[in-house]
C-alpha atoms as a PDB file:
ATOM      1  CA  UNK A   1       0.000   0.000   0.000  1.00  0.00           C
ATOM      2  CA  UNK A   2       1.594   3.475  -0.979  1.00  0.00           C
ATOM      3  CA  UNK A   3       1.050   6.451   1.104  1.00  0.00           C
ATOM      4  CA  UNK A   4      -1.100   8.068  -1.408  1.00  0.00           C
ATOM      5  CA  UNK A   5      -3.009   4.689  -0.155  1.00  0.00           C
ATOM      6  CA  UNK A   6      -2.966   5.839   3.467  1.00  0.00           C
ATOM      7  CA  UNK A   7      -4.112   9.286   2.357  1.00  0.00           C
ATOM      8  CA  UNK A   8      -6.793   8.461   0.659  1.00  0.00           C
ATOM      9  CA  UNK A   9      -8.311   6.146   3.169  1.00  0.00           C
ATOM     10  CA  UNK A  10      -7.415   9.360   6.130  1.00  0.00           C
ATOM     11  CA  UNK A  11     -11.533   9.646   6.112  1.00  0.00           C
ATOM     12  CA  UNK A  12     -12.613   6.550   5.896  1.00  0.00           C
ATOM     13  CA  UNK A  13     -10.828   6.164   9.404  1.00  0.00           C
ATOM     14  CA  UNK A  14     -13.058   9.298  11.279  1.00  0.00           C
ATOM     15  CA  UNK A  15     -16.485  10.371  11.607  1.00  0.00           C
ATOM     16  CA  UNK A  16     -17.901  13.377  11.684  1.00  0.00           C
ATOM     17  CA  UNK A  17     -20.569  13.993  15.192  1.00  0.00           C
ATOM     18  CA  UNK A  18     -22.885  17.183  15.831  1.00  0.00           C
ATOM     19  CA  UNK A  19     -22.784  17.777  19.320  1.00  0.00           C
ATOM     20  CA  UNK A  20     -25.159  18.284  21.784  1.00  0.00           C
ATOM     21  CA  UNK A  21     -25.978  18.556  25.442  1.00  0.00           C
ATOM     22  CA  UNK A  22     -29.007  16.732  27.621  1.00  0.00           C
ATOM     23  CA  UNK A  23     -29.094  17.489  31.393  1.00  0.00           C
ATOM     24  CA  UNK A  24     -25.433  18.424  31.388  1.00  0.00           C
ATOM     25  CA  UNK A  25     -23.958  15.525  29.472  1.00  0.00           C
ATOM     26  CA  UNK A  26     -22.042  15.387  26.112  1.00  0.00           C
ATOM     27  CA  UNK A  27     -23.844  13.128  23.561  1.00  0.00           C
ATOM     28  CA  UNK A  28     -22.456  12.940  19.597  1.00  0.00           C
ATOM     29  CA  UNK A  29     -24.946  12.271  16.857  1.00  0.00           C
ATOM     30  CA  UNK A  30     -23.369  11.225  13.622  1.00  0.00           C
ATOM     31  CA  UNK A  31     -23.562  14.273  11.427  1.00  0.00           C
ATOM     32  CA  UNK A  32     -24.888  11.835   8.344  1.00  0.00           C
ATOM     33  CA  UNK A  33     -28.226  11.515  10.446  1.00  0.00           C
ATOM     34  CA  UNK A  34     -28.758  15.163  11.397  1.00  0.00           C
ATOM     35  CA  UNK A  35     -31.303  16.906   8.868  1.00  0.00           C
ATOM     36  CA  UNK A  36     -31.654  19.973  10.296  1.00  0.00           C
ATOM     37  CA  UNK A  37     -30.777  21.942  13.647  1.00  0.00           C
ATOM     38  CA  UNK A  38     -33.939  24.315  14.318  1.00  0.00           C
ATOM     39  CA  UNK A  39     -35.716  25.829  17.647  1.00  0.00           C
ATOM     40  CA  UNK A  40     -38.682  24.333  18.065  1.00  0.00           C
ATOM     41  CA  UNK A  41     -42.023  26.534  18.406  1.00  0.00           C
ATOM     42  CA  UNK A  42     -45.716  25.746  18.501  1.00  0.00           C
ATOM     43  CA  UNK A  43     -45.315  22.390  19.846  1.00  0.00           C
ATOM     44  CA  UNK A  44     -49.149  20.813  19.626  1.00  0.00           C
ATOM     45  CA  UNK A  45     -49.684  17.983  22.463  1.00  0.00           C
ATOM     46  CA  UNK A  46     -50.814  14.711  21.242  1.00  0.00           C
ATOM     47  CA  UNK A  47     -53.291  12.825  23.110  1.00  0.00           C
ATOM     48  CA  UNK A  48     -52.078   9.649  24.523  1.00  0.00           C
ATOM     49  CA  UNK A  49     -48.459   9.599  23.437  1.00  0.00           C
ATOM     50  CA  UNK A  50     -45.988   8.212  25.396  1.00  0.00           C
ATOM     51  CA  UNK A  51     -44.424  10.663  28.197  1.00  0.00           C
ATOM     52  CA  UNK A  52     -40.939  11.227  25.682  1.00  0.00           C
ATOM     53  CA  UNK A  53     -43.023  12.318  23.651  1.00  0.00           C
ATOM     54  CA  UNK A  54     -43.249  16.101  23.118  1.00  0.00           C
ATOM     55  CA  UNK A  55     -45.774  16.465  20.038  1.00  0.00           C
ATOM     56  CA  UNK A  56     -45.893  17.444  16.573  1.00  0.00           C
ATOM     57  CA  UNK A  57     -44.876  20.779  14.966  1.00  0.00           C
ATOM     58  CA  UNK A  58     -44.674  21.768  11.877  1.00  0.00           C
ATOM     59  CA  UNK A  59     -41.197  22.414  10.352  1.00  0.00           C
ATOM     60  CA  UNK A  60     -41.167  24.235   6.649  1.00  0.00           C
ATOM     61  CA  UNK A  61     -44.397  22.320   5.777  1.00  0.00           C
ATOM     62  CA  UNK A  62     -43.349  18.868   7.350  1.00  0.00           C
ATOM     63  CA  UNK A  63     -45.160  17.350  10.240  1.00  0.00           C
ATOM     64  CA  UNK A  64     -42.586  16.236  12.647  1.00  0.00           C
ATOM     65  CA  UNK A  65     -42.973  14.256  16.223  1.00  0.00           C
ATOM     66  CA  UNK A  66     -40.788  16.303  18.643  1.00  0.00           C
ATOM     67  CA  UNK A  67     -39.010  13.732  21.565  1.00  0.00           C
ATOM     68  CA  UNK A  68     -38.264  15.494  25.092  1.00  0.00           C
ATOM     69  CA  UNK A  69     -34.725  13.917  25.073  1.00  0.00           C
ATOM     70  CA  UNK A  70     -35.027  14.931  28.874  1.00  0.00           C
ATOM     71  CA  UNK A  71     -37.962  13.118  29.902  1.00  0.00           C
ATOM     72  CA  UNK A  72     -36.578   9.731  27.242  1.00  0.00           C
ATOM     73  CA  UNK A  73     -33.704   9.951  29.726  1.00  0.00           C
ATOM     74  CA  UNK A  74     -35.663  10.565  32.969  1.00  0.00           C
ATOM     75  CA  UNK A  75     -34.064  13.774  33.160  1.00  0.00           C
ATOM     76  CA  UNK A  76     -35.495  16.882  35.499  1.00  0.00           C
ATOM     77  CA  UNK A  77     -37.510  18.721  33.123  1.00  0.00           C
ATOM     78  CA  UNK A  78     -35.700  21.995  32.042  1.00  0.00           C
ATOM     79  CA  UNK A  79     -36.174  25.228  32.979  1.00  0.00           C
ATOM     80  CA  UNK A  80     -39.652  26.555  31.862  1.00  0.00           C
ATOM     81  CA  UNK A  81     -37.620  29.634  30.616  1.00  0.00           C
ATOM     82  CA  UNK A  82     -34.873  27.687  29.066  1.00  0.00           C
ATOM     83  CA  UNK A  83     -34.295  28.042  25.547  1.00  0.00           C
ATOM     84  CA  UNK A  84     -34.455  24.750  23.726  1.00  0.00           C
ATOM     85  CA  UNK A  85     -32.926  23.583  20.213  1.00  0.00           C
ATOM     86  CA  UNK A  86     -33.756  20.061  18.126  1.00  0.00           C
ATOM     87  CA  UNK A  87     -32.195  18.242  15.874  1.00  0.00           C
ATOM     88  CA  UNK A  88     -33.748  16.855  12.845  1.00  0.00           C
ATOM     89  CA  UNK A  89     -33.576  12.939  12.041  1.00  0.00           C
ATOM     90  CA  UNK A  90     -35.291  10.447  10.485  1.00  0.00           C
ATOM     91  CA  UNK A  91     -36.312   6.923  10.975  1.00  0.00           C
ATOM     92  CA  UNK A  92     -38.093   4.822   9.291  1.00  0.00           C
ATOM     93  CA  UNK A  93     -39.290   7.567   6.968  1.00  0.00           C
ATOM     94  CA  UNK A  94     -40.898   9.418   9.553  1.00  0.00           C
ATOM     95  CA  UNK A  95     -39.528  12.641  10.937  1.00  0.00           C
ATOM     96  CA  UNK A  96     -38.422  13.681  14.103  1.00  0.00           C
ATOM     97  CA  UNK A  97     -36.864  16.466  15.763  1.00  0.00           C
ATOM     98  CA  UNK A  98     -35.062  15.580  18.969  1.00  0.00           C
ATOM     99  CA  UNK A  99     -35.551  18.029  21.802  1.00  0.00           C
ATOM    100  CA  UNK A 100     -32.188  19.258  23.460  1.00  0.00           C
ATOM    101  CA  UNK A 101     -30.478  21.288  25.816  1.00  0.00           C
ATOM    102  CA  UNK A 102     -28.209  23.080  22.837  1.00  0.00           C
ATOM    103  CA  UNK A 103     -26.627  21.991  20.084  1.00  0.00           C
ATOM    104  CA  UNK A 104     -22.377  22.416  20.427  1.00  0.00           C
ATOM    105  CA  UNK A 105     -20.418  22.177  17.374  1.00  0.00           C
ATOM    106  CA  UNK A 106     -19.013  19.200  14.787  1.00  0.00           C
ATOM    107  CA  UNK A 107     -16.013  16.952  15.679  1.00  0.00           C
ATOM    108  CA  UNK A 108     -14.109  14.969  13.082  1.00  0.00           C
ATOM    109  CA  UNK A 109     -13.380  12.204  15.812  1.00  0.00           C
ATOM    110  CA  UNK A 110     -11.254   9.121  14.689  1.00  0.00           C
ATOM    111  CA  UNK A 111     -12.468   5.861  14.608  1.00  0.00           C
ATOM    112  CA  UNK A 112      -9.433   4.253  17.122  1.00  0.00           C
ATOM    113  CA  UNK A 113     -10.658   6.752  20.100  1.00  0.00           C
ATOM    114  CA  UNK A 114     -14.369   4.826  19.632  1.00  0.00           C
ATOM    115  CA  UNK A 115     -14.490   2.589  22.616  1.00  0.00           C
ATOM    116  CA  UNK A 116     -17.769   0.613  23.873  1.00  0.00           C
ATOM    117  CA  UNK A 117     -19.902   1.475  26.117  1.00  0.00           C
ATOM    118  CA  UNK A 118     -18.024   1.336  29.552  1.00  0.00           C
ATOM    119  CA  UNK A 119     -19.798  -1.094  32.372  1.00  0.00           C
ATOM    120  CA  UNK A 120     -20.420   1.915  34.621  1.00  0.00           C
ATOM    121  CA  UNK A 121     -22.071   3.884  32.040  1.00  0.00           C
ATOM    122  CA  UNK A 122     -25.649   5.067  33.717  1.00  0.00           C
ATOM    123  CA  UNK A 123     -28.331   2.383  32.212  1.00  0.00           C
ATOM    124  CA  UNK A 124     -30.241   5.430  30.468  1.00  0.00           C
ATOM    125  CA  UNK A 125     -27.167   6.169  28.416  1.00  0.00           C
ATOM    126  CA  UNK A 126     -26.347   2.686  27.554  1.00  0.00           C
ATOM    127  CA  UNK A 127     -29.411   1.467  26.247  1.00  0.00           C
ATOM    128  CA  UNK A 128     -29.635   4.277  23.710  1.00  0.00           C
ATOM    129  CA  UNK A 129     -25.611   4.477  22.776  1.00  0.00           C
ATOM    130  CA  UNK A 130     -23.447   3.098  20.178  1.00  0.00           C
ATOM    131  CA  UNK A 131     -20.124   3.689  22.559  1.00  0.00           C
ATOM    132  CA  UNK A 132     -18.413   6.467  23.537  1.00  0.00           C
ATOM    133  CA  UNK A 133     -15.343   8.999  22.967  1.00  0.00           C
ATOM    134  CA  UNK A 134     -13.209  10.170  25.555  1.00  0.00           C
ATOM    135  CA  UNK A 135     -12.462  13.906  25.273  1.00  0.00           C
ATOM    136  CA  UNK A 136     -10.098  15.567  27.083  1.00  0.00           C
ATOM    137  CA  UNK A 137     -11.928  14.985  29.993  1.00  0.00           C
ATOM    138  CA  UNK A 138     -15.373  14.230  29.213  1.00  0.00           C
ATOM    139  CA  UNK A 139     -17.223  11.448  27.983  1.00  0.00           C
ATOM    140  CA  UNK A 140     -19.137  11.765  24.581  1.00  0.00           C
ATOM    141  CA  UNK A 141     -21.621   9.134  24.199  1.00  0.00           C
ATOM    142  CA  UNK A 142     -22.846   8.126  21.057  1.00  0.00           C
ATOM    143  CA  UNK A 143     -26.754   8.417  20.465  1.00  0.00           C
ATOM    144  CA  UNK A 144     -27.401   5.672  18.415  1.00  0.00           C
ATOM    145  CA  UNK A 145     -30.915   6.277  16.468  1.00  0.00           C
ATOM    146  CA  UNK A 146     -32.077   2.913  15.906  1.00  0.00           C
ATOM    147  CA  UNK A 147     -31.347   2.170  19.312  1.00  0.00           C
ATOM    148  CA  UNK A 148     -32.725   5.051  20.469  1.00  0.00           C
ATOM    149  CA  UNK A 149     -36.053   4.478  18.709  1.00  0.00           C
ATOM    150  CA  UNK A 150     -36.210   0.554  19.853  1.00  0.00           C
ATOM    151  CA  UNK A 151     -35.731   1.353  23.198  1.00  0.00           C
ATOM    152  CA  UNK A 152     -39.372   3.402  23.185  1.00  0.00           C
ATOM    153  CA  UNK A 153     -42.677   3.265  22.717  1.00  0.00           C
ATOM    154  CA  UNK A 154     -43.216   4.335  18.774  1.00  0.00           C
ATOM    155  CA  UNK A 155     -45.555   7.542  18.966  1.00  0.00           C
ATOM    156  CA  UNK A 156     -48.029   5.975  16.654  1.00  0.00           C
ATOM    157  CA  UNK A 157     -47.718   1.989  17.198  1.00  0.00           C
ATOM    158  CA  UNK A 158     -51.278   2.414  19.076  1.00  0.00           C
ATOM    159  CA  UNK A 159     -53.024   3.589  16.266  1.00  0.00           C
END
């Protein structure tokens, strides 16, 4: 293999995460599953949806489920004067727009500092992350969507 080899393979080897916070703690969402990054407003309730879940709004003429990432964690609730932020995703062709704390910025992280989930990880985290990255200090966890999404109720499975 030549080095021109080695270069071109340089991103294969990293991926890129948006950041964000929930209740004080550093999670990573791979930036190839973030659609948008918007503040959600006019949040409408929806009747009998599970507790995580926030309820629908309207985002440039898409209807999208908003999930308290708070209350899917069994977080305190926020501040009722907080500012919030989401992040759009999809799954399973549906949209949804994940309810932070705030969004931070994008890391380039390389694959080798990936690690699994540690043993002593709080059970919350861990059933909704794909591992972790240490950071100079502080612990990125992964939010893995699929897990994320398994791990509740889906908003509309009663219908």
């Amino acid at each position: 293999m030549s080095s021109n080899d080695n270069l071109a393979t340089g991103a294969e080897d990293s991926i890129q995460y948006v950041t964000v916070v929930i209740g004080g703690q550093l999670f990573g969402l791979p930036i190839s599953q973030v659609h948008d990054v918007f503040v959600p407003d006019s949040v409408t309730r929806v009747p009998l949806a599970a507790p995580e879940v926030a309820g629908v709004l309207n985002l440039r003429g898409r209807i999208v489920t908003a999930i308290d990432m708070r209350k899917r964690l069994h977080l305190p609730d926020r501040d009722e004067n907080a500012q919030v932020m989401a992040v759009g995703i999809e799954h399973k062709g549906e949209s949804y727009g994940l309810v932070i704390d705030t969004v931070g910025e994008v890391l380039r992280l390389s694959m080798d500092s990936h690690e699994p989930n540690p043993s002593n990880l709080d059970k919350r985290w861990a059933e909704i992350s794909g591992g972790v990255h240490r950071l100079d200090g502080k612990l990125m966890i992964i939010l893995d969507i699929k897990r994320l999404f398994g791990a509740m109720v889906e908003p509309m499975a009663a219908a």
